[in-house]
N, C-alpha and C. Protein backbone atom coordinates (compact mmCIF):
# COMPACT_ATOMS: atom_id res chain seq x y z
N UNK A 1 3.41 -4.38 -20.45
CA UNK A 1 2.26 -3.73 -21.04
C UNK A 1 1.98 -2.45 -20.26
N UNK A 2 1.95 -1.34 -20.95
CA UNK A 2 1.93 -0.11 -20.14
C UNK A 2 0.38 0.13 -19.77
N UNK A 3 -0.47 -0.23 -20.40
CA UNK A 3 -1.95 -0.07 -20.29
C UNK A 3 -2.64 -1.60 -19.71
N UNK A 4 -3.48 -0.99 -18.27
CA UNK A 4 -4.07 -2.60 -17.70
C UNK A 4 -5.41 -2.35 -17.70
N UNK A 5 -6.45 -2.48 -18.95
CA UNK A 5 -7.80 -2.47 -18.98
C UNK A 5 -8.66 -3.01 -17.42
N UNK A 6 -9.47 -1.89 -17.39
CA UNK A 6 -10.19 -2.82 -16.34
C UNK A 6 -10.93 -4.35 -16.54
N UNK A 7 -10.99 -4.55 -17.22
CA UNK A 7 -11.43 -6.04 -17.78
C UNK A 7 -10.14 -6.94 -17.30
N UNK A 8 -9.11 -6.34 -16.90
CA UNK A 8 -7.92 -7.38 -17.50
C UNK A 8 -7.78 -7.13 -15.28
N UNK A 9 -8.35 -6.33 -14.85
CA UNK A 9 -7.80 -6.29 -13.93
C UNK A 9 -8.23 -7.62 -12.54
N UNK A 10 -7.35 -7.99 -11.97
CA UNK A 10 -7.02 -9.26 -11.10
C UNK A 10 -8.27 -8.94 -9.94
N UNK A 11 -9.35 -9.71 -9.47
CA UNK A 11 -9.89 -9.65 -8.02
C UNK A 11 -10.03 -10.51 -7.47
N UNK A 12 -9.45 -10.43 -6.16
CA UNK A 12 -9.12 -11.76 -5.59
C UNK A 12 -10.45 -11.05 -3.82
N UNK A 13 -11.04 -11.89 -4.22
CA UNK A 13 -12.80 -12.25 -2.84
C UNK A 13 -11.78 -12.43 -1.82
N UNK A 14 -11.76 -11.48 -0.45
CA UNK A 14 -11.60 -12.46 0.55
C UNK A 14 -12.89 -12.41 1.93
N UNK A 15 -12.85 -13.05 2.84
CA UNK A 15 -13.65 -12.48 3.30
C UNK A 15 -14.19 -11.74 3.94
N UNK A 16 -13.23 -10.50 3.86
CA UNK A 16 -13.78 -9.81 4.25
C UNK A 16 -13.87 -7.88 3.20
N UNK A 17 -13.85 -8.26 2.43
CA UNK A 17 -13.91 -7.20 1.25
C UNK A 17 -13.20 -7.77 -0.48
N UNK A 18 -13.02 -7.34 -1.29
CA UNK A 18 -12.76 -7.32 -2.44
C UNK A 18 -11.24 -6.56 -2.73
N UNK A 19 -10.37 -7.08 -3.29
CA UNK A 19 -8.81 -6.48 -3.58
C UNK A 19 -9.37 -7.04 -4.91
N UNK A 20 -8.46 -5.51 -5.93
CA UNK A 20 -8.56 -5.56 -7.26
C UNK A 20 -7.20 -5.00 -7.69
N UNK A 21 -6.17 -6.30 -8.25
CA UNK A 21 -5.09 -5.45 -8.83
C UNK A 21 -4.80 -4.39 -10.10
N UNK A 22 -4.33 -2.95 -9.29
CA UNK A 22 -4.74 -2.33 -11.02
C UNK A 22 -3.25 -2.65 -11.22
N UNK A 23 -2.10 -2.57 -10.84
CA UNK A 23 -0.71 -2.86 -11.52
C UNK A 23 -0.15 -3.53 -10.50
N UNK A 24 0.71 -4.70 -10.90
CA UNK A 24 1.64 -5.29 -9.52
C UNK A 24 2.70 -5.81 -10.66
N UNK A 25 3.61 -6.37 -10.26
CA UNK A 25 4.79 -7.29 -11.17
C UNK A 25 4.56 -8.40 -12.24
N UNK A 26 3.14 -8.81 -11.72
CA UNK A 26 2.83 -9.63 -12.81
C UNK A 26 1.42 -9.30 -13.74
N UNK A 27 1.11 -7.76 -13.33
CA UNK A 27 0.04 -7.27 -13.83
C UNK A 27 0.46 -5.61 -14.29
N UNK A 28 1.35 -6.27 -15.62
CA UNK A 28 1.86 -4.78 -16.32
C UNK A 28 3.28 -4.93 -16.02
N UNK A 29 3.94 -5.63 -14.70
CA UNK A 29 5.19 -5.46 -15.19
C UNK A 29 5.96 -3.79 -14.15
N UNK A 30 4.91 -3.69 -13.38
CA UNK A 30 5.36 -2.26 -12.29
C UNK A 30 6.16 -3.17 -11.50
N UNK A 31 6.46 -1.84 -10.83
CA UNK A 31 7.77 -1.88 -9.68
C UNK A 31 6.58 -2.34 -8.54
N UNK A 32 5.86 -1.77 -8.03
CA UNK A 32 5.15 -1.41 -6.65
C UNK A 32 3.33 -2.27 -7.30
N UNK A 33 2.85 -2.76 -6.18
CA UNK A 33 1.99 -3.06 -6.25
C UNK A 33 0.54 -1.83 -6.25
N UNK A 34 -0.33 -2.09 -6.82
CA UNK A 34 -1.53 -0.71 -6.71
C UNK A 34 -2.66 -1.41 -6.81
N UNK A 35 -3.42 -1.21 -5.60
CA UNK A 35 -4.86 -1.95 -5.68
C UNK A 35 -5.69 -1.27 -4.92
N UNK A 36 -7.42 -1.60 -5.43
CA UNK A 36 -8.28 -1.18 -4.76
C UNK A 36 -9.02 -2.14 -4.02
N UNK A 37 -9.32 -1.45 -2.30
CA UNK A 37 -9.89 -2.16 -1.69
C UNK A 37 -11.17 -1.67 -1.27
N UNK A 38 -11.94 -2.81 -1.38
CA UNK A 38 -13.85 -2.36 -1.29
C UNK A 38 -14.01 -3.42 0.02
N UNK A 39 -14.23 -2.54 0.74
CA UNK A 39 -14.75 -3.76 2.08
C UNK A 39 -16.13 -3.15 3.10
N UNK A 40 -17.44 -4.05 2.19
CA UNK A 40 -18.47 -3.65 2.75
C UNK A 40 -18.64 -3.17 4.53
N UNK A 41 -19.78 -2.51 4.60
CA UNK A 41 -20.36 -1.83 6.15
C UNK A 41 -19.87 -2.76 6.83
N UNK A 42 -19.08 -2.62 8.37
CA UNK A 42 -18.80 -3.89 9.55
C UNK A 42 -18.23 -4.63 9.47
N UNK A 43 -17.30 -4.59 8.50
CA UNK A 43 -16.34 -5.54 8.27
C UNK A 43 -14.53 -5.09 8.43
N UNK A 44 -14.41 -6.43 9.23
CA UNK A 44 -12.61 -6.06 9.55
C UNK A 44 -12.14 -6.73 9.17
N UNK A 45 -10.83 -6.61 8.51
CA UNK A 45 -9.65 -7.26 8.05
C UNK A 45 -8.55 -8.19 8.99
N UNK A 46 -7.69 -8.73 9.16
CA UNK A 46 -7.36 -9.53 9.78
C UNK A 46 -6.01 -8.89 10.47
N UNK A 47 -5.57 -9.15 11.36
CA UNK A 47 -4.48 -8.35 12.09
C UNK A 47 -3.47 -8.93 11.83
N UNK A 48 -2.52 -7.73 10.76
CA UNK A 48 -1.92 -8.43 10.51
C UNK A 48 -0.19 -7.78 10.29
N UNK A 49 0.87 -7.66 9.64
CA UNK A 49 2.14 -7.00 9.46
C UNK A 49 2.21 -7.25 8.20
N UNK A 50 3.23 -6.01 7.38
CA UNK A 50 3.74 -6.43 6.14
C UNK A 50 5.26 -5.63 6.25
N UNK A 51 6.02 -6.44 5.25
CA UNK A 51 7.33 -6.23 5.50
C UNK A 51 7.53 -4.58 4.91
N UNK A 52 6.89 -4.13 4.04
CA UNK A 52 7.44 -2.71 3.62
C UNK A 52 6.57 -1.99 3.70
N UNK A 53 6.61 -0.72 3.89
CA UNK A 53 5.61 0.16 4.07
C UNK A 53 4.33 0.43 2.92
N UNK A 54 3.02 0.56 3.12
CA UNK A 54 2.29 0.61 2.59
C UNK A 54 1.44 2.02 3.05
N UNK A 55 0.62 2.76 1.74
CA UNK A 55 -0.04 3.78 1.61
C UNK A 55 -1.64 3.70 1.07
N UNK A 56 -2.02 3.87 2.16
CA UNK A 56 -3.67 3.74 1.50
C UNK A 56 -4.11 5.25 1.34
N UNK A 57 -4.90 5.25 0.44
CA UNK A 57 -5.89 6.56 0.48
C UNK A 57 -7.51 6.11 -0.33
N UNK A 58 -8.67 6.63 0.81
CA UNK A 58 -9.42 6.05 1.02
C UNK A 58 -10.80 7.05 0.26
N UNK A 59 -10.94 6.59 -0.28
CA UNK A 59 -12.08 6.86 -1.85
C UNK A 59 -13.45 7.51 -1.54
N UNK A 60 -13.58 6.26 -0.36
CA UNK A 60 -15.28 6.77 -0.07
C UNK A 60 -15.40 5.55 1.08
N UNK A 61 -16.30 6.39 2.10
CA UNK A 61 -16.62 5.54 3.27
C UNK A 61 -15.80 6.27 4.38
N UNK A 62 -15.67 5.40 4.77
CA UNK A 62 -14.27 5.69 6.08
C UNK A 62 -13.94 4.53 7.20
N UNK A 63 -13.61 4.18 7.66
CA UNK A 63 -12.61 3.29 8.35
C UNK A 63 -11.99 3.53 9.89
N UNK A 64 -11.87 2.87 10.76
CA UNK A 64 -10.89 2.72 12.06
C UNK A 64 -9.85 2.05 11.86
N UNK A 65 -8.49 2.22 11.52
CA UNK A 65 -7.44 1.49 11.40
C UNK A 65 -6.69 1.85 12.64
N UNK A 66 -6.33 0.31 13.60
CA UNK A 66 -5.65 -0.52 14.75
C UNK A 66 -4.41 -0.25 14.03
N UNK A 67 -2.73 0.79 14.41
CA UNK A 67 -1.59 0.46 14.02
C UNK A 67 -0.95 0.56 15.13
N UNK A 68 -0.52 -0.72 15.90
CA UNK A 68 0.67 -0.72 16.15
C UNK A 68 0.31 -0.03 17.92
N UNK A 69 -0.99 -0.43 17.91
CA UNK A 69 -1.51 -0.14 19.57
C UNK A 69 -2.36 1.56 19.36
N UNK A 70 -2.49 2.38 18.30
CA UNK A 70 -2.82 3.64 18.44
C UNK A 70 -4.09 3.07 17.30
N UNK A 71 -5.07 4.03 17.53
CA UNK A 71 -6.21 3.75 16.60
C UNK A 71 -6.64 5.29 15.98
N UNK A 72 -6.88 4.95 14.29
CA UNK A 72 -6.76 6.08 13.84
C UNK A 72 -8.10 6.22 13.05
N UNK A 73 -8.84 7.58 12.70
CA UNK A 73 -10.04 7.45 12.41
C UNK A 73 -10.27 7.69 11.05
N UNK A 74 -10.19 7.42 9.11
CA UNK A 74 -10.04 8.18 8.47
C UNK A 74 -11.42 7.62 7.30
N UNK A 75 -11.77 9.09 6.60
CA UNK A 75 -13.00 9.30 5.64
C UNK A 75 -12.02 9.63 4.47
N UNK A 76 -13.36 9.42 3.59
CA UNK A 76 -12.83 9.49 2.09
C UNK A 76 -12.06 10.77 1.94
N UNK A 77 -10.59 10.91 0.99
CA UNK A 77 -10.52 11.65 0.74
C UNK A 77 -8.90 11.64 1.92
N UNK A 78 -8.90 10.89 2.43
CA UNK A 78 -7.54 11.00 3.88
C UNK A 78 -6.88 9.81 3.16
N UNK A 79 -5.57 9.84 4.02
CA UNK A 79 -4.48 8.75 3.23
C UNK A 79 -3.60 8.29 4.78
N UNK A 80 -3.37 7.23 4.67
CA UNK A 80 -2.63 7.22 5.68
C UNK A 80 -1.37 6.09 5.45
N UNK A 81 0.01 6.15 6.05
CA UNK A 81 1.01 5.38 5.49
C UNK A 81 0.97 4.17 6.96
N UNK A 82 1.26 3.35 6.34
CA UNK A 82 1.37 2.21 7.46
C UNK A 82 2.78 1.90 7.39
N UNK A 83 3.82 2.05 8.02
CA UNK A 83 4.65 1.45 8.02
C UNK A 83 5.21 0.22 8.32
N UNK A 84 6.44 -0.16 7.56
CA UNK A 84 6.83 -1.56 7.59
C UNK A 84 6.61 -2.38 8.92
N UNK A 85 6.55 -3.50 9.15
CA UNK A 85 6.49 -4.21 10.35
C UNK A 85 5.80 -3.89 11.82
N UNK A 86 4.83 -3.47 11.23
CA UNK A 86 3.79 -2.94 12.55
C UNK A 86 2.62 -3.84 12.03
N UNK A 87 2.36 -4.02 13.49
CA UNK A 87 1.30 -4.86 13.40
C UNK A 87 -0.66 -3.58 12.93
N UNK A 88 -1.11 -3.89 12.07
CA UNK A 88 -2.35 -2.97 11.49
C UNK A 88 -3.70 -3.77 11.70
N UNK A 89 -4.67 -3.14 11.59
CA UNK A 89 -6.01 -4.18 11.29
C UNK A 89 -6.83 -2.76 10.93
N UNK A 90 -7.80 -3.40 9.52
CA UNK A 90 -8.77 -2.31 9.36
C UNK A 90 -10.10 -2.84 9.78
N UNK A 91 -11.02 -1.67 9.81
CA UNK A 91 -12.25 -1.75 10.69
C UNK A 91 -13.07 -1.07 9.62
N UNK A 92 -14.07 -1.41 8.51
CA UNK A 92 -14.89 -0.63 8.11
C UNK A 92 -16.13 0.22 8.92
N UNK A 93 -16.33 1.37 8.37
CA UNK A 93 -17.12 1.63 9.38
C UNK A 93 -18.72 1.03 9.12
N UNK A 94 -19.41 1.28 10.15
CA UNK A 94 -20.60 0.24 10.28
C UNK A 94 -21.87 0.65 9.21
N UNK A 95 -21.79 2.17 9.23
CA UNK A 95 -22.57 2.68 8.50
C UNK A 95 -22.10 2.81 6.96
N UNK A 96 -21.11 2.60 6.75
CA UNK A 96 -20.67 2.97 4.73
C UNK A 96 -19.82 2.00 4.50
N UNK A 97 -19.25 1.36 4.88
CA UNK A 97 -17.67 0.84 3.98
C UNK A 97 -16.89 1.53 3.53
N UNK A 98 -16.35 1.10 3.09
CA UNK A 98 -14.93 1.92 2.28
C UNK A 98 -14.50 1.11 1.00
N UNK A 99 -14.10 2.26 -0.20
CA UNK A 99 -13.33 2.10 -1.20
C UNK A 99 -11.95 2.66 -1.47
N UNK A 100 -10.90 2.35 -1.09
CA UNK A 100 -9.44 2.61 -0.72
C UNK A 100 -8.61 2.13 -2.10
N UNK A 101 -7.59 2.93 -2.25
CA UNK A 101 -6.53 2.31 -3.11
C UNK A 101 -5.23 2.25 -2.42
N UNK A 102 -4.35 1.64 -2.61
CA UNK A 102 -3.21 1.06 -1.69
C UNK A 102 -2.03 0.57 -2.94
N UNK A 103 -1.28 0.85 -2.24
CA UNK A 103 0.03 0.95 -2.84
C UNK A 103 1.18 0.22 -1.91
N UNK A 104 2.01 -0.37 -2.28
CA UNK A 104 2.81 -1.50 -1.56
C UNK A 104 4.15 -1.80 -2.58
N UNK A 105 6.16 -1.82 -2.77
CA UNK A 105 6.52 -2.08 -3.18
C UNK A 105 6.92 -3.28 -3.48
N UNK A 106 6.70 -4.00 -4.67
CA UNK A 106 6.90 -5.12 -5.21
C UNK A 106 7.61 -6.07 -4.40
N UNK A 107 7.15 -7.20 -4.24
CA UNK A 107 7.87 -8.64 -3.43
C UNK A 107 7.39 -7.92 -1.97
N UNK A 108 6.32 -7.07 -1.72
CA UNK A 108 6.10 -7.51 -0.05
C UNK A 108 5.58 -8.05 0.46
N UNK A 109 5.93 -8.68 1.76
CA UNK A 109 5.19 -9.92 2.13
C UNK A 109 4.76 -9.47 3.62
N UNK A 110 3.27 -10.28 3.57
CA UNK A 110 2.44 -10.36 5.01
C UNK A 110 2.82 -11.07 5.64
N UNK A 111 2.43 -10.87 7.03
CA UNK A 111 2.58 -12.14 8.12
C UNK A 111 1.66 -11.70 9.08
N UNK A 112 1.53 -12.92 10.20
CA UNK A 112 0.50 -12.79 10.96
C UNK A 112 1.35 -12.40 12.42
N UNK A 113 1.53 -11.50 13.43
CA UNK A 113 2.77 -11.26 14.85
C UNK A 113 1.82 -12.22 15.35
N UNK A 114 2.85 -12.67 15.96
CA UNK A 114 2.84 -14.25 16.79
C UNK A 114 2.39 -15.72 15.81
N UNK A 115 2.48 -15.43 14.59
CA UNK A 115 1.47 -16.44 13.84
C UNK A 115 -0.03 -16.23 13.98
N UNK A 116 -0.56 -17.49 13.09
CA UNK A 116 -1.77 -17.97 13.54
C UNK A 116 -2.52 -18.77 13.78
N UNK A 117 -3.73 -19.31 14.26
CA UNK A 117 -4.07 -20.63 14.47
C UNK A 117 -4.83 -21.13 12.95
N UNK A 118 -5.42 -22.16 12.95
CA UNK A 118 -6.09 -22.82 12.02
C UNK A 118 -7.51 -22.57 11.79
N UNK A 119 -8.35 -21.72 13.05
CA UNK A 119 -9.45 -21.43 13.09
C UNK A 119 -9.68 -20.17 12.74
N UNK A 120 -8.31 -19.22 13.05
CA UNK A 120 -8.16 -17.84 12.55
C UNK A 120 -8.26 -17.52 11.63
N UNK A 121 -7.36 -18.19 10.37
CA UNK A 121 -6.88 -18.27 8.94
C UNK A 121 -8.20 -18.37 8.21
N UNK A 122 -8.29 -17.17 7.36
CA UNK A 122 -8.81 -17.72 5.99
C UNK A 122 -8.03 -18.65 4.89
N UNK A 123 -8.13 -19.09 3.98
CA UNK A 123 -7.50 -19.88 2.60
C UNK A 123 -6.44 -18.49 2.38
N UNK A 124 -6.49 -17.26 2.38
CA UNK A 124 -5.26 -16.41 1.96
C UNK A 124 -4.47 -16.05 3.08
N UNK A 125 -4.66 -16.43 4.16
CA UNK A 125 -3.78 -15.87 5.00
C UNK A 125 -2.52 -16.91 5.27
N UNK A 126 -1.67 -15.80 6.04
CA UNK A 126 -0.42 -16.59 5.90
C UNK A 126 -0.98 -17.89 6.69
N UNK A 127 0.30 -19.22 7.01
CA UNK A 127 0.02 -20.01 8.23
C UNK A 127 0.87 -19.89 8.83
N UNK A 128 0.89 -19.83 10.43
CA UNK A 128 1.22 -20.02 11.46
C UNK A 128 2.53 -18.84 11.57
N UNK A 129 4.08 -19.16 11.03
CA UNK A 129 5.30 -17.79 11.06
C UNK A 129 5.31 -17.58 9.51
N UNK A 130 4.98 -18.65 8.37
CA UNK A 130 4.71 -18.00 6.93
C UNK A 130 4.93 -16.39 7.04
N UNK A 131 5.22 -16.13 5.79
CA UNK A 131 5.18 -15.44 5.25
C UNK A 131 4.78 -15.01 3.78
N UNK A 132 3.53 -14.29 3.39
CA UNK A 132 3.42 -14.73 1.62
C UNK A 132 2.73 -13.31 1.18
N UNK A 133 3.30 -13.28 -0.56
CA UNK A 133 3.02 -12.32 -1.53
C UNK A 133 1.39 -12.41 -1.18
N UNK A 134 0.45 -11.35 -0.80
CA UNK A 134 -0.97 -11.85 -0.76
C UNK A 134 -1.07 -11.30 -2.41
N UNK A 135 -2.28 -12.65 -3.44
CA UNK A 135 -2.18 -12.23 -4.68
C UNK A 135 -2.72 -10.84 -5.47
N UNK A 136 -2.55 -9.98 -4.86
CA UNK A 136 -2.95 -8.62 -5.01
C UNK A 136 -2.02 -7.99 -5.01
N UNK A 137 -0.86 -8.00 -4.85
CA UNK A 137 0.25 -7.63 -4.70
C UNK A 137 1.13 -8.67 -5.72
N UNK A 138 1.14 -9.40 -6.07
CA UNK A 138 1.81 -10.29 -7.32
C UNK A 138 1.76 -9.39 -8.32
């Protein structure tokens, strides 16, 4: 289906912001995954790796993104590429949040470096050396 109504489009709650698939492999049938991420004031994402490189560019708000030991500072309107197998974590900032869209090629998969424990894990995160499609990327 070449057209993905926003009505039709996938959001998967986690807790710590909102992923909304606008196209992935099983949403339209694309090559590359494309989603938007909304992750209210003070809120961080989980530290984590993905196997292929990923591209965010960030809508509104702005963000501290942890890659790979260097910390980077970016506002709406900046893009930044994360490359494959580095360990990342995002940081909304305290005062706005952020609305980001992100881009990822089809079948990539997260993981947690070193694993993770049971107290760490949300219900979507990988477990322990897992590895998995997060459903935003399906």
């Amino acid at each position: 289906m070449p057209v993905i109504h926003s009505a039709d489009s996938r959001r998967s709650t986690t807790p710590n912001g909102v992923m909304t698939t606008l196209a992935s492999p099983t949403q339209g049938g694309a090559a590359h995954a494309v989603w938007r991420v909304d992750m209210p004031a003070g809120n961080s994402g989980p530290l984590h790796s993905c196997d292929r490189e990923q591209v965010w560019t960030f809508l509104s708000g702005g963000a501290t993104v942890d890659l790979d030991g260097e910390t980077y500072g970016v506002e709406a309107g900046d893009t930044i590429v994360l490359p494959a197998d580095l360990s990342r974590r995002v940081h909304s900032h305290a005062e706005s949040g952020f609305s980001a869209i992100a881009v990822a090629p089809a079948g990539a998969e997260v993981y947690i470096p070193g694993g993770v424990t049971a107290e760490d894990a949300c219900d979507l995160a990988p477990k322990g050396t897992d590895r998995i499609v997060p459903p935003w990327m399906r």
